[in-house]
PDB file of N, CA and C in Angstrom:
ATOM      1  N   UNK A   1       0.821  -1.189   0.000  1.00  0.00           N
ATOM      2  CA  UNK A   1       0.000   0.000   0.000  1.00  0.00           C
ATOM      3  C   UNK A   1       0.869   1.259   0.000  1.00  0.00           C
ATOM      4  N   UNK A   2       2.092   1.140   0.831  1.00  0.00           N
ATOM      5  CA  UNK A   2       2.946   2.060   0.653  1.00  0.00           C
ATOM      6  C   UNK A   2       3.748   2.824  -0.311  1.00  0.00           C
ATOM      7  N   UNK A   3       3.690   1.579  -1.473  1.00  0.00           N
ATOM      8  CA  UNK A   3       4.456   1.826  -2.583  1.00  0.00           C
ATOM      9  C   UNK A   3       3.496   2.392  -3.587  1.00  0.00           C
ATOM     10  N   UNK A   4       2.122   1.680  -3.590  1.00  0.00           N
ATOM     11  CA  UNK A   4       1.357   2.624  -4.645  1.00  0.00           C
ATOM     12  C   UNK A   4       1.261   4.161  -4.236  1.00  0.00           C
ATOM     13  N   UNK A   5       1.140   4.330  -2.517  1.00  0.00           N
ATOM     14  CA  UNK A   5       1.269   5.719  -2.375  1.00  0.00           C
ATOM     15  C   UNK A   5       2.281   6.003  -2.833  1.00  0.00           C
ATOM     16  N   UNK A   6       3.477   6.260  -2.818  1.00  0.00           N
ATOM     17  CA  UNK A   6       4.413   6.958  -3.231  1.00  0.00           C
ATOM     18  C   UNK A   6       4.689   6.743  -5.166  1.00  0.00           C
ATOM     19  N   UNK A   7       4.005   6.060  -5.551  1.00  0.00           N
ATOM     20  CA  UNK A   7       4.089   6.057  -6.848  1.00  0.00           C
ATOM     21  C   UNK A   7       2.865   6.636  -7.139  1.00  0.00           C
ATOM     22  N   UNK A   8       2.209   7.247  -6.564  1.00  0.00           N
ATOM     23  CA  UNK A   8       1.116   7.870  -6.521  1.00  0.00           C
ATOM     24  C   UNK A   8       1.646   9.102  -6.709  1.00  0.00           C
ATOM     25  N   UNK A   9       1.917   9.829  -5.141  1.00  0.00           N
ATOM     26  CA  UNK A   9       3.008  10.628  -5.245  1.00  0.00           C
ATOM     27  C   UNK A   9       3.858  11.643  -6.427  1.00  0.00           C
ATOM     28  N   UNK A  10       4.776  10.615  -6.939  1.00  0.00           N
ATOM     29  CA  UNK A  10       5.155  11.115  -7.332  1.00  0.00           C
ATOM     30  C   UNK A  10       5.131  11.141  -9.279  1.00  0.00           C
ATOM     31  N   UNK A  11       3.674  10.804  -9.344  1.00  0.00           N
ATOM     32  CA  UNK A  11       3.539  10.751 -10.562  1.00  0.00           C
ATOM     33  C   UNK A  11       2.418  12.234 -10.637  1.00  0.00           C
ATOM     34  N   UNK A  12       1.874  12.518  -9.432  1.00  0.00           N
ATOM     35  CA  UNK A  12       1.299  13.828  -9.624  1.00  0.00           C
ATOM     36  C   UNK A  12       2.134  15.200  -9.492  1.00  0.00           C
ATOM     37  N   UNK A  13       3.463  14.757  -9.098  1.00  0.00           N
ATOM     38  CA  UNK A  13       4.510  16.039  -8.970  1.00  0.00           C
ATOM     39  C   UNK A  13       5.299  15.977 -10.017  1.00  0.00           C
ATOM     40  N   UNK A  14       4.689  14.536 -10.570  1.00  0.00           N
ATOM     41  CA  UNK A  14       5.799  14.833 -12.146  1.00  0.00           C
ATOM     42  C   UNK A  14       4.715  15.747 -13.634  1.00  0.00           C
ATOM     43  N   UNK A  15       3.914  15.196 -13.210  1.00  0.00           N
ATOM     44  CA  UNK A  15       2.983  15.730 -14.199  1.00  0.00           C
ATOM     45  C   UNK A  15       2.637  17.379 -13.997  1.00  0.00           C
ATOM     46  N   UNK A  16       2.459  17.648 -12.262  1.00  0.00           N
ATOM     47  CA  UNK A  16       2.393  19.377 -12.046  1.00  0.00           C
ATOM     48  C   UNK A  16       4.327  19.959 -12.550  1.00  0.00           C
ATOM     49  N   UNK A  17       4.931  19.265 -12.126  1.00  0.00           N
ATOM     50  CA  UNK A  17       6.595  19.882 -12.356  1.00  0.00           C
ATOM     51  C   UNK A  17       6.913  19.702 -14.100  1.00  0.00           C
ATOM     52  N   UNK A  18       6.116  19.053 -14.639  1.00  0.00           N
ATOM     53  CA  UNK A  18       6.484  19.460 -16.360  1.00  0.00           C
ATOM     54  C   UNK A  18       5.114  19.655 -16.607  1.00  0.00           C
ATOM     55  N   UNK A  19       4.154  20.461 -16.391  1.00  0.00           N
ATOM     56  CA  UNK A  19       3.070  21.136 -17.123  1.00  0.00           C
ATOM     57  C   UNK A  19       3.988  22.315 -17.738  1.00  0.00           C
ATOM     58  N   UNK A  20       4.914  22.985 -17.139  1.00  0.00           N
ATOM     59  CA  UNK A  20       5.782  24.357 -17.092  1.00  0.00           C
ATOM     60  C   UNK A  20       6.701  24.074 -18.550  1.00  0.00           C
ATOM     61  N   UNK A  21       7.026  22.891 -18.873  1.00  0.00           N
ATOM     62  CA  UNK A  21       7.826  22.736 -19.910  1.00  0.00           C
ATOM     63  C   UNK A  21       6.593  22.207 -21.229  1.00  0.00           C
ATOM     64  N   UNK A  22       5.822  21.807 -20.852  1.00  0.00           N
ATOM     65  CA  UNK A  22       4.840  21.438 -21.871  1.00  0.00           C
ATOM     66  C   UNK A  22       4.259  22.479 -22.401  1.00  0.00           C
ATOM     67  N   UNK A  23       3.349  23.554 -21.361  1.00  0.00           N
ATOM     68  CA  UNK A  23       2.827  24.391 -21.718  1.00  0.00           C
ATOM     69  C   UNK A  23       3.363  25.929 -22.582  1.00  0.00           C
ATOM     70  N   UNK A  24       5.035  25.064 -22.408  1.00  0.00           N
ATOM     71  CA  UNK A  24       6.037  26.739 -22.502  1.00  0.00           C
ATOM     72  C   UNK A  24       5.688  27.720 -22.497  1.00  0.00           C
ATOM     73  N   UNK A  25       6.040  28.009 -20.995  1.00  0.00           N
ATOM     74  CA  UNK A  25       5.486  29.467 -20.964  1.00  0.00           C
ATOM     75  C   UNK A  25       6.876  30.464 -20.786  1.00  0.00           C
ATOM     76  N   UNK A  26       6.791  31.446 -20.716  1.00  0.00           N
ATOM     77  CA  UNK A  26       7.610  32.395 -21.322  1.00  0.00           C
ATOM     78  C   UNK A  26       8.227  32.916 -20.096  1.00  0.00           C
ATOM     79  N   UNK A  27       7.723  33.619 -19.254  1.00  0.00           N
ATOM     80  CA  UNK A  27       8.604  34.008 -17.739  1.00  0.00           C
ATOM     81  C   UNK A  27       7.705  33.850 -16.516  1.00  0.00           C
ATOM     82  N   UNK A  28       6.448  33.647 -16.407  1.00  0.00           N
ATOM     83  CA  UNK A  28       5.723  33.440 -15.081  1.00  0.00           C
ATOM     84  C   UNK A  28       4.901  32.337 -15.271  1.00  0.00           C
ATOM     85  N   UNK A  29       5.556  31.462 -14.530  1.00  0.00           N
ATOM     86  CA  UNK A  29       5.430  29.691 -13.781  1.00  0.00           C
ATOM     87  C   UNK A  29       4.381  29.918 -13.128  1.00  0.00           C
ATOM     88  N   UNK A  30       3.932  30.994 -12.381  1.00  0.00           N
ATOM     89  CA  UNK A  30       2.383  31.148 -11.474  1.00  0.00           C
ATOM     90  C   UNK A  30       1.777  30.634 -12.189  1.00  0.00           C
ATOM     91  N   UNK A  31       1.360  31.041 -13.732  1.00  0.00           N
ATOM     92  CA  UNK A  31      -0.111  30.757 -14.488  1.00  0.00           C
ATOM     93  C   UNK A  31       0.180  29.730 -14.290  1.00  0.00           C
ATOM     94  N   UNK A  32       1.186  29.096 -15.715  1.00  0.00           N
ATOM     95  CA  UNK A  32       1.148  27.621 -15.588  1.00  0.00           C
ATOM     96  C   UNK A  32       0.734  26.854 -14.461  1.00  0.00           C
ATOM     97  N   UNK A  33       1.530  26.869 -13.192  1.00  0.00           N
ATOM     98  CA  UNK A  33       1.245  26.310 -12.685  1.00  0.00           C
ATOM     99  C   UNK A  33      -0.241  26.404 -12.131  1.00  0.00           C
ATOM    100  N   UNK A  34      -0.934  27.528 -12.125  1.00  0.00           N
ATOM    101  CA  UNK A  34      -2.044  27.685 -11.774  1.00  0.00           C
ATOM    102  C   UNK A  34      -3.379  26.713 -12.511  1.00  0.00           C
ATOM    103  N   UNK A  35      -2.947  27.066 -13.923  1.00  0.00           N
ATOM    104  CA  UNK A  35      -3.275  25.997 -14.642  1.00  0.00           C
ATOM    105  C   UNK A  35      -2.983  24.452 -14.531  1.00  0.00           C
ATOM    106  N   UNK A  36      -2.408  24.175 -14.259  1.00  0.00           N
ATOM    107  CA  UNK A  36      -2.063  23.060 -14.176  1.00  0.00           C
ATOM    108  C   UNK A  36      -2.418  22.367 -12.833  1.00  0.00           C
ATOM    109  N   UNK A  37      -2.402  22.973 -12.057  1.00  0.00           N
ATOM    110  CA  UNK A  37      -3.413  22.413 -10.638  1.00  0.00           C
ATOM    111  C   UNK A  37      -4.715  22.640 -10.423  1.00  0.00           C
ATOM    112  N   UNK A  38      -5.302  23.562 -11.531  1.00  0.00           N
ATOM    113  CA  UNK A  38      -6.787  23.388 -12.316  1.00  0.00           C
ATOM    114  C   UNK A  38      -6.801  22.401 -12.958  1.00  0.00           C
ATOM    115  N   UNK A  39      -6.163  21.961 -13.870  1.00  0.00           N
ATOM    116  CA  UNK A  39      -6.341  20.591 -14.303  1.00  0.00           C
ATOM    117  C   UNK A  39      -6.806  19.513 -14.053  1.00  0.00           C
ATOM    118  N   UNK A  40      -5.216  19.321 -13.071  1.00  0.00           N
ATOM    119  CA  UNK A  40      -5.176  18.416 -11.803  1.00  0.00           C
ATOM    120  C   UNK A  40      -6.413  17.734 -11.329  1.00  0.00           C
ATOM    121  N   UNK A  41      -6.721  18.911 -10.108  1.00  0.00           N
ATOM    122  CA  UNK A  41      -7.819  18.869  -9.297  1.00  0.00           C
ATOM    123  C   UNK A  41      -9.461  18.424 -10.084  1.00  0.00           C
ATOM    124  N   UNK A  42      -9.195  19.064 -11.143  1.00  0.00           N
ATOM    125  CA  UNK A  42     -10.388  18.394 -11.850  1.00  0.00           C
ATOM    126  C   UNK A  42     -10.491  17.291 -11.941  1.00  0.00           C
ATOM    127  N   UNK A  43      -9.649  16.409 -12.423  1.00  0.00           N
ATOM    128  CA  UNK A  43      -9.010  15.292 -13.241  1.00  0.00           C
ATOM    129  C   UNK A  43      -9.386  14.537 -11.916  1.00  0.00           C
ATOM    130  N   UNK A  44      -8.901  15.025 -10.855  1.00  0.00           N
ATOM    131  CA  UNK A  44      -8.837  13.953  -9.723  1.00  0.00           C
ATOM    132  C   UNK A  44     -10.086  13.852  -9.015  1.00  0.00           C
ATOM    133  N   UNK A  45     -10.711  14.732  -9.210  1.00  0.00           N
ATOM    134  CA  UNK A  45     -12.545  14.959  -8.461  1.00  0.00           C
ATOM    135  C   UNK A  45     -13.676  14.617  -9.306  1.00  0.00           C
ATOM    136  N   UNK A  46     -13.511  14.482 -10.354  1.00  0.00           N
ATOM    137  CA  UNK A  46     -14.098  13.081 -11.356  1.00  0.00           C
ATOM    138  C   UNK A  46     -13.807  11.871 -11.429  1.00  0.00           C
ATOM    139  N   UNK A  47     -12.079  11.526 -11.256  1.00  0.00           N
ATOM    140  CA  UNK A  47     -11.870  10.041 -11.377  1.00  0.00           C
ATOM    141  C   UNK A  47     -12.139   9.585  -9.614  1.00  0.00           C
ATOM    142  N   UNK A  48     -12.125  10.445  -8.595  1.00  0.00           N
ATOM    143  CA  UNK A  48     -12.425   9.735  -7.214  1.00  0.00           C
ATOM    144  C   UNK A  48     -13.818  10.046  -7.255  1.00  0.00           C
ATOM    145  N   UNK A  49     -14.544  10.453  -7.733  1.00  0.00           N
ATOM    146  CA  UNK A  49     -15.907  10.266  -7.426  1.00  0.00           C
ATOM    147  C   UNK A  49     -16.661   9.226  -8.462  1.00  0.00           C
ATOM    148  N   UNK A  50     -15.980   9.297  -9.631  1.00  0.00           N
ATOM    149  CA  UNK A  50     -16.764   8.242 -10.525  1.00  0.00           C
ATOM    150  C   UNK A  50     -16.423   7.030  -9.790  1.00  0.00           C
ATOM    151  N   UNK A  51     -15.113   6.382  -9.037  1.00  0.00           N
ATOM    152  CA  UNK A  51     -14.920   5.161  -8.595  1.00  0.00           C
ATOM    153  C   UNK A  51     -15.785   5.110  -7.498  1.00  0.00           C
ATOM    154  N   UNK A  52     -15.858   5.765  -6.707  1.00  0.00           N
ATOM    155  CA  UNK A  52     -16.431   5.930  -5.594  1.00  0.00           C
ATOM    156  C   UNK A  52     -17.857   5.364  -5.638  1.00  0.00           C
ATOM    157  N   UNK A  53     -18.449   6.260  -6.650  1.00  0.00           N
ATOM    158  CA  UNK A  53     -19.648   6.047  -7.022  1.00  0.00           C
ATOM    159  C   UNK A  53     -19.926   4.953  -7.615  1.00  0.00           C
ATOM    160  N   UNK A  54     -18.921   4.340  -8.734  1.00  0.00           N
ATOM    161  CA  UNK A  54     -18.958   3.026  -9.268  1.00  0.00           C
ATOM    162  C   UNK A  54     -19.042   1.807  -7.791  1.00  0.00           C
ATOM    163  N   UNK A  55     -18.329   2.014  -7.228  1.00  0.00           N
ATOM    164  CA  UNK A  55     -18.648   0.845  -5.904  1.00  0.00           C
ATOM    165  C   UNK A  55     -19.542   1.051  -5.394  1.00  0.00           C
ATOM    166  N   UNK A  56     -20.407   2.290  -5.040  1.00  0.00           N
ATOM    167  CA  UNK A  56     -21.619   2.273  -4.534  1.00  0.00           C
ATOM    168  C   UNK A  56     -22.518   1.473  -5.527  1.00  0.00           C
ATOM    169  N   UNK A  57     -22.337   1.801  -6.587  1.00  0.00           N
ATOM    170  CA  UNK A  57     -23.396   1.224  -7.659  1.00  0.00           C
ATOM    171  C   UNK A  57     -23.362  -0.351  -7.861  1.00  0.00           C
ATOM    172  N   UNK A  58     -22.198  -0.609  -7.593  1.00  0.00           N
ATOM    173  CA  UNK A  58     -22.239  -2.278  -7.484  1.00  0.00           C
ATOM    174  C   UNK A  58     -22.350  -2.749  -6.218  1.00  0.00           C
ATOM    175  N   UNK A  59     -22.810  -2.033  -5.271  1.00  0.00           N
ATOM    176  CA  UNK A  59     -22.894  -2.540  -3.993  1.00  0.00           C
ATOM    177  C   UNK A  59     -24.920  -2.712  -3.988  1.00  0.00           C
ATOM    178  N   UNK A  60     -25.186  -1.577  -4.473  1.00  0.00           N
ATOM    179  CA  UNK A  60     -27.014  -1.486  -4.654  1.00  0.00           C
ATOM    180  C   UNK A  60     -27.318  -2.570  -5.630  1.00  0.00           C
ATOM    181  N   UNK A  61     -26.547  -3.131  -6.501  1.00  0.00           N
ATOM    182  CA  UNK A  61     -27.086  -3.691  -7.402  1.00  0.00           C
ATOM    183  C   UNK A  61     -26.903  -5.621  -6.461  1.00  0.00           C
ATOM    184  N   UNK A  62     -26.325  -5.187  -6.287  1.00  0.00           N
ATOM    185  CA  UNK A  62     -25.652  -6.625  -5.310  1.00  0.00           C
ATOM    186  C   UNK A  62     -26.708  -6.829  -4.026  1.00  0.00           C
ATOM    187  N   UNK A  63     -27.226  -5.664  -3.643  1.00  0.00           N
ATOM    188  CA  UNK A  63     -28.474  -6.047  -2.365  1.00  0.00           C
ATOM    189  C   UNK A  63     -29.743  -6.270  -3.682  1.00  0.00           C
ATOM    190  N   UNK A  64     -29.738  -5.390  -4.652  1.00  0.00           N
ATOM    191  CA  UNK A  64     -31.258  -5.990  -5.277  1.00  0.00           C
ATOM    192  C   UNK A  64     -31.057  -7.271  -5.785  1.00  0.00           C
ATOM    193  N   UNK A  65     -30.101  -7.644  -6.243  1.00  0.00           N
ATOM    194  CA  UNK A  65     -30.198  -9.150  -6.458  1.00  0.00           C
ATOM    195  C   UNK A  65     -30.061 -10.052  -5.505  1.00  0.00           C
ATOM    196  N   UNK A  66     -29.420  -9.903  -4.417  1.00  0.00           N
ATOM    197  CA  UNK A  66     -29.817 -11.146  -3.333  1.00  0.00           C
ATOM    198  C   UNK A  66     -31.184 -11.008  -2.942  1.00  0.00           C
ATOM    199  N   UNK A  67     -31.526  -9.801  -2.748  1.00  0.00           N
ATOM    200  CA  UNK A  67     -33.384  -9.619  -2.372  1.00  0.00           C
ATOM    201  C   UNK A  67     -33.884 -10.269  -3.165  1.00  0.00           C
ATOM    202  N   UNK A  68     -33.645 -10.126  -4.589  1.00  0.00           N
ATOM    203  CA  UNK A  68     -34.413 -10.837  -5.903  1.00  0.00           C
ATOM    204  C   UNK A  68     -34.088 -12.851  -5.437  1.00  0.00           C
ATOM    205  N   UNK A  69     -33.025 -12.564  -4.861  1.00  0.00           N
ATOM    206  CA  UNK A  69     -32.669 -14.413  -4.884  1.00  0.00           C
ATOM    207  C   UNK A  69     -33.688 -14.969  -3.891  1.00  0.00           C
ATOM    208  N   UNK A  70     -33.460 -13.836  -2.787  1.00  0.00           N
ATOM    209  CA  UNK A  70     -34.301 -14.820  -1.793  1.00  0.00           C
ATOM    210  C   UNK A  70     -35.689 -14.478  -1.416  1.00  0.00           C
ATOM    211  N   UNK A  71     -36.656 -13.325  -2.355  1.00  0.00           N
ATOM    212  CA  UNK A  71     -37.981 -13.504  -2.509  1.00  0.00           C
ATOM    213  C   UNK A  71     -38.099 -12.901  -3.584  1.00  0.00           C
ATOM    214  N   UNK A  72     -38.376 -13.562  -4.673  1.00  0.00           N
ATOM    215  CA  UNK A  72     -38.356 -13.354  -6.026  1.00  0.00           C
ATOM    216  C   UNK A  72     -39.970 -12.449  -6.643  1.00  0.00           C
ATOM    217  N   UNK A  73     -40.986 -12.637  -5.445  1.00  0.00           N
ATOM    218  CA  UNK A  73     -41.872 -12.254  -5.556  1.00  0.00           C
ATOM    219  C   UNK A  73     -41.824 -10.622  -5.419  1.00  0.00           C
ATOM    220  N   UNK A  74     -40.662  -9.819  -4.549  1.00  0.00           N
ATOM    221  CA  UNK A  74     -40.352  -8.215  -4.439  1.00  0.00           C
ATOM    222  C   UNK A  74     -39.778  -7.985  -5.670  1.00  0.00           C
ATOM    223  N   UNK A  75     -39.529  -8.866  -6.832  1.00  0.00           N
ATOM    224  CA  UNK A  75     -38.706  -8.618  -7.581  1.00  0.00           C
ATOM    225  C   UNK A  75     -38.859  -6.999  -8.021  1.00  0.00           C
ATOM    226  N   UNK A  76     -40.115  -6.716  -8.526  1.00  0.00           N
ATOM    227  CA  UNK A  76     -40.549  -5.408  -9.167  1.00  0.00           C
ATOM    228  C   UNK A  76     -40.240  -4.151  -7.996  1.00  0.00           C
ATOM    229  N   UNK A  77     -40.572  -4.553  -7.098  1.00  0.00           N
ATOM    230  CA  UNK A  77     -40.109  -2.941  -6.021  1.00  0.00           C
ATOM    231  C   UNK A  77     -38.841  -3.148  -5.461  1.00  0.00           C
ATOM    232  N   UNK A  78     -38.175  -4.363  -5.716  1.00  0.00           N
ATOM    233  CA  UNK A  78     -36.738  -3.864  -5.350  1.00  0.00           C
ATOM    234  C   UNK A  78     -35.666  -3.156  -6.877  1.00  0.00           C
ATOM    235  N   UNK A  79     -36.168  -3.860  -7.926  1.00  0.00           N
ATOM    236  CA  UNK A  79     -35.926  -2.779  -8.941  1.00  0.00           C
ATOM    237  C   UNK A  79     -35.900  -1.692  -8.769  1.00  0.00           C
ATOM    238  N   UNK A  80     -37.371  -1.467  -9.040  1.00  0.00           N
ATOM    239  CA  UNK A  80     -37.513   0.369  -8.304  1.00  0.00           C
ATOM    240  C   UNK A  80     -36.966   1.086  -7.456  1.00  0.00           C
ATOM    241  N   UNK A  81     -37.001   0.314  -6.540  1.00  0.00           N
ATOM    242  CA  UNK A  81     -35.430   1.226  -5.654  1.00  0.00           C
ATOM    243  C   UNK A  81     -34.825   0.918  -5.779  1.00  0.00           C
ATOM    244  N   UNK A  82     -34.249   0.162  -6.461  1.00  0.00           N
ATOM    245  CA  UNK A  82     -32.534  -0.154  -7.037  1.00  0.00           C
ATOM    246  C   UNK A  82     -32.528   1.239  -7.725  1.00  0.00           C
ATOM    247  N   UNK A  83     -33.379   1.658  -8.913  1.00  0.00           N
ATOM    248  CA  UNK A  83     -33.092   2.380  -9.686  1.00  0.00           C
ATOM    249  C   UNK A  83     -33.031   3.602  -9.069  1.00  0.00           C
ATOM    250  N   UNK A  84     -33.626   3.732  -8.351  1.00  0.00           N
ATOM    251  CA  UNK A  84     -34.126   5.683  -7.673  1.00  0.00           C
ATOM    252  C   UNK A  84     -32.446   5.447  -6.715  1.00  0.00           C
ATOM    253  N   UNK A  85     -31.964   4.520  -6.022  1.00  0.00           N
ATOM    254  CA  UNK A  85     -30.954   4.502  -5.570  1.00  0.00           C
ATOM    255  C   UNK A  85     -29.973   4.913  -6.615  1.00  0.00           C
ATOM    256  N   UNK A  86     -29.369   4.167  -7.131  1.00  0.00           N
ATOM    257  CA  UNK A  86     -28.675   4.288  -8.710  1.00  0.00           C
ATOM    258  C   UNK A  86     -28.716   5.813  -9.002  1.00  0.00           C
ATOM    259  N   UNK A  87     -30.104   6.441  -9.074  1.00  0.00           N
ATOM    260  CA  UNK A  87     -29.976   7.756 -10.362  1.00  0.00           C
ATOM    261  C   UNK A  87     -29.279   8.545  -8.816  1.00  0.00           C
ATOM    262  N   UNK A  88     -29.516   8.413  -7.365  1.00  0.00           N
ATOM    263  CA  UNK A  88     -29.215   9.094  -6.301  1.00  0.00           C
ATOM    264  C   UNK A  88     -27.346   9.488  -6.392  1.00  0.00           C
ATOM    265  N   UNK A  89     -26.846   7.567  -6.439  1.00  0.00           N
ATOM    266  CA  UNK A  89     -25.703   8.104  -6.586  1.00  0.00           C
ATOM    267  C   UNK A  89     -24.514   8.374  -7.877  1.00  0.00           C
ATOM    268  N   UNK A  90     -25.539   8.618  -8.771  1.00  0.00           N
ATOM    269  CA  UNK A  90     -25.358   9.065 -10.129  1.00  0.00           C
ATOM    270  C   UNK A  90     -25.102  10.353 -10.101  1.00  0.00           C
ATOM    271  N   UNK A  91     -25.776  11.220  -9.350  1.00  0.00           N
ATOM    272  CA  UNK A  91     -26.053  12.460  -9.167  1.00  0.00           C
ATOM    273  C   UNK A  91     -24.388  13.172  -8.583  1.00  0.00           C
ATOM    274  N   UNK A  92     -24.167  12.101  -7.377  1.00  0.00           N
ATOM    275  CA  UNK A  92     -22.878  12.432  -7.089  1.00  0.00           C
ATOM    276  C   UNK A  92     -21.618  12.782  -7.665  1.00  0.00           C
ATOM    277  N   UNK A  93     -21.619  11.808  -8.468  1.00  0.00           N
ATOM    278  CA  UNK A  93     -20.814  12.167  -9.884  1.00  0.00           C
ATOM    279  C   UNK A  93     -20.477  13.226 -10.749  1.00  0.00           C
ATOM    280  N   UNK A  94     -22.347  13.578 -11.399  1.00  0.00           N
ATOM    281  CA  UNK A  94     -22.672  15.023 -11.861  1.00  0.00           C
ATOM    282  C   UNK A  94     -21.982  15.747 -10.721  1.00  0.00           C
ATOM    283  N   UNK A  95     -22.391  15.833  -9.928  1.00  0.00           N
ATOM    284  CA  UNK A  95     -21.906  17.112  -8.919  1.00  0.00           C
ATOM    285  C   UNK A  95     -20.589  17.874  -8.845  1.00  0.00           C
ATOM    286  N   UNK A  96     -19.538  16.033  -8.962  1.00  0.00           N
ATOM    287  CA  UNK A  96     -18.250  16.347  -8.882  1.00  0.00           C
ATOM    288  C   UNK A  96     -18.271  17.010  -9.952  1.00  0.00           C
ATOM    289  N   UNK A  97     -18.488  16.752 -11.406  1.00  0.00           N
ATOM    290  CA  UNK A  97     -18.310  17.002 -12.558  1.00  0.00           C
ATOM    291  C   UNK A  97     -18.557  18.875 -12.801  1.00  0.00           C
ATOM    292  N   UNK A  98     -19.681  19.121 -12.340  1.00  0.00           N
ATOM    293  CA  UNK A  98     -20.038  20.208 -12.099  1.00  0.00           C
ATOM    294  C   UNK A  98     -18.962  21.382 -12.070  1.00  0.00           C
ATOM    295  N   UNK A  99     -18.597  20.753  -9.997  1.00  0.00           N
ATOM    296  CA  UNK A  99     -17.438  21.318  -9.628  1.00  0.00           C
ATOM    297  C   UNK A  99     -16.526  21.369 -10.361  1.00  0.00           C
ATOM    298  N   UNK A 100     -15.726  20.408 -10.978  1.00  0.00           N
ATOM    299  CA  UNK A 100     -14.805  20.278 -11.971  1.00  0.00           C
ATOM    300  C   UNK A 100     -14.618  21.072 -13.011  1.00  0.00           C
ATOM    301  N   UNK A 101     -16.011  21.402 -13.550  1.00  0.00           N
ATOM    302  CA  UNK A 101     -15.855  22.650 -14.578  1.00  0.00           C
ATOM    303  C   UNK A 101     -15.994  23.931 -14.214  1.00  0.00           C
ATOM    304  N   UNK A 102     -16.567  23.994 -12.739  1.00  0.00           N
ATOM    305  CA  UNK A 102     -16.313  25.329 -12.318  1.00  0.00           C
ATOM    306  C   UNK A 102     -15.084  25.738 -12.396  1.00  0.00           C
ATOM    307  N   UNK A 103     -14.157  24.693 -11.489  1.00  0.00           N
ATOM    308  CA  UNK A 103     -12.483  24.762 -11.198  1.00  0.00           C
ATOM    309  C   UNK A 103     -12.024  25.271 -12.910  1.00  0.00           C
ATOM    310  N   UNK A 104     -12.641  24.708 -13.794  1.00  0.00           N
ATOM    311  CA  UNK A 104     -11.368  24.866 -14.775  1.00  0.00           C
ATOM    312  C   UNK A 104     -12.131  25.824 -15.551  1.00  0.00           C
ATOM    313  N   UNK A 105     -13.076  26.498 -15.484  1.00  0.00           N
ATOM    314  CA  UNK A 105     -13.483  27.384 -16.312  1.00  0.00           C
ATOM    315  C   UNK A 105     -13.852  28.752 -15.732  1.00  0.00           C
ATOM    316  N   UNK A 106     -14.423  28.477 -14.454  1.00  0.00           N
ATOM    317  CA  UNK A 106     -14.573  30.058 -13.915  1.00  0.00           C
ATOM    318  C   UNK A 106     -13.984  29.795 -12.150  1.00  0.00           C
ATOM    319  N   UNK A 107     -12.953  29.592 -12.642  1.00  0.00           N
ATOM    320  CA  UNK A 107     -12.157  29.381 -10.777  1.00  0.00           C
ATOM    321  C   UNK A 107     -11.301  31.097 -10.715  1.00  0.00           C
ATOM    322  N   UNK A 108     -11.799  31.530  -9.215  1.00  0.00           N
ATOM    323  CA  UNK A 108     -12.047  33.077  -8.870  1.00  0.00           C
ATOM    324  C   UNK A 108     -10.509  32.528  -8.550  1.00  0.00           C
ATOM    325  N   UNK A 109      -9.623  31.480  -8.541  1.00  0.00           N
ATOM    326  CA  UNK A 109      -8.195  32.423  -8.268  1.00  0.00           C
ATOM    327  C   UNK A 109      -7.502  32.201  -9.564  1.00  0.00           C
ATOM    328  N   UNK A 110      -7.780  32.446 -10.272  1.00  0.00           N
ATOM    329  CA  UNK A 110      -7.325  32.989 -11.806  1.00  0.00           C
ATOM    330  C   UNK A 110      -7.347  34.220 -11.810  1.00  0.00           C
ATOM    331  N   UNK A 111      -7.948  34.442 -11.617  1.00  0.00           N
ATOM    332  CA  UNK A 111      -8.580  36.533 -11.504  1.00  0.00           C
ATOM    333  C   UNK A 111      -7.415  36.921 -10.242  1.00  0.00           C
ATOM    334  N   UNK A 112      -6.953  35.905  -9.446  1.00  0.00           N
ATOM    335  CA  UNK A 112      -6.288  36.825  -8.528  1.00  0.00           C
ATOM    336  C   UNK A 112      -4.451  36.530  -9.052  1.00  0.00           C
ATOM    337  N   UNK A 113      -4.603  35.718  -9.792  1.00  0.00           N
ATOM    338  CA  UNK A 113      -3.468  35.274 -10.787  1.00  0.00           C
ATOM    339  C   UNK A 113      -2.825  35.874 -12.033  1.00  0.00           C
ATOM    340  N   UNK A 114      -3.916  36.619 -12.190  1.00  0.00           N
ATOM    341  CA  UNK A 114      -4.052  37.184 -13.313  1.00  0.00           C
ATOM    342  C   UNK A 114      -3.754  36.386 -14.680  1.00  0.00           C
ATOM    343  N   UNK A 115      -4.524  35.371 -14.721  1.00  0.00           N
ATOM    344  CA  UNK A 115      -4.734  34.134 -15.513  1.00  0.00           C
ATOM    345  C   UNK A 115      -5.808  35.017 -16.711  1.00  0.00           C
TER     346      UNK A 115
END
C-alpha cells in the first residue's frame, strides 16, 4: 500500500513539475502552474468520485439481487429502488463534474493570478 502511495506521489509532482515545460510558458510559472493544478484537481474529483460512485453502484445492485434471490416475488419494487438509488448516486458524480468545470473554467483564483 505504501508503494502505490508513493508512486502515486510522485507521478502527480511529475505531471504538475512538467506542465511548465509542456505548456512553454515564457517568464511566469504562477499561471502555468495555476493551470495546471486546475487541471489536476479536476481530473482527480471526477476520477475519485466516478470510482467511488462506481462501488456504490455495485454494492445497490448486489443487495437488489440477493433480495431478488431470496424472494423473487419483491422482484418489481426492489428494482424500483434499485433504480431511484442508482440515479441518487449518479447524481454524485454530476456534482463532482459540475465542480470540476467550475475549477477549470470560472475558478475566482485565476482573476487573482491574473490568468
Amino acid at each position: 500500500m505504501k508503494k502505490i502511495a508513493n508512486i502515486a506521489l510522485f507521478t502527480i509532482l511529475f505531471f504538475v513539475g512538467a506542465t511548465g515545460f509542456a505548456l512553454a510558458a515564457d517568464g511566469d510559472m504562477t499561471k502555468t502552474y495555476g493551470i495546471a493544478a486546475s487541471l489536476l484537481a479536476a481530473g482527480l474529483a471526477v476520477g475519485i468520485a466516478a470510482s467511488g460512485c462506481g462501488v456504490g453502484m455495485g454494492h445497490c445492485a448486489r443487495g437488489c439481487l440477493e433480495g431478488t434471490a431470496r424472494n423473487p416475488e419483491l422482484a418489481g419494487k426492489l428494482t424500483v429502488t434499485m433504480f431511484i438509488g442508482l440515479a441518487l448516486i449518479e447524481s454524485l458524480t454530476i456534482y463532482a463534474l459540475v465542480i470540476a468545470l467550475i475549477a477549470l473554467y470560472a475558478n475566482p483564483f485565476k482573476a487573482a493570478m491574473g490568468i
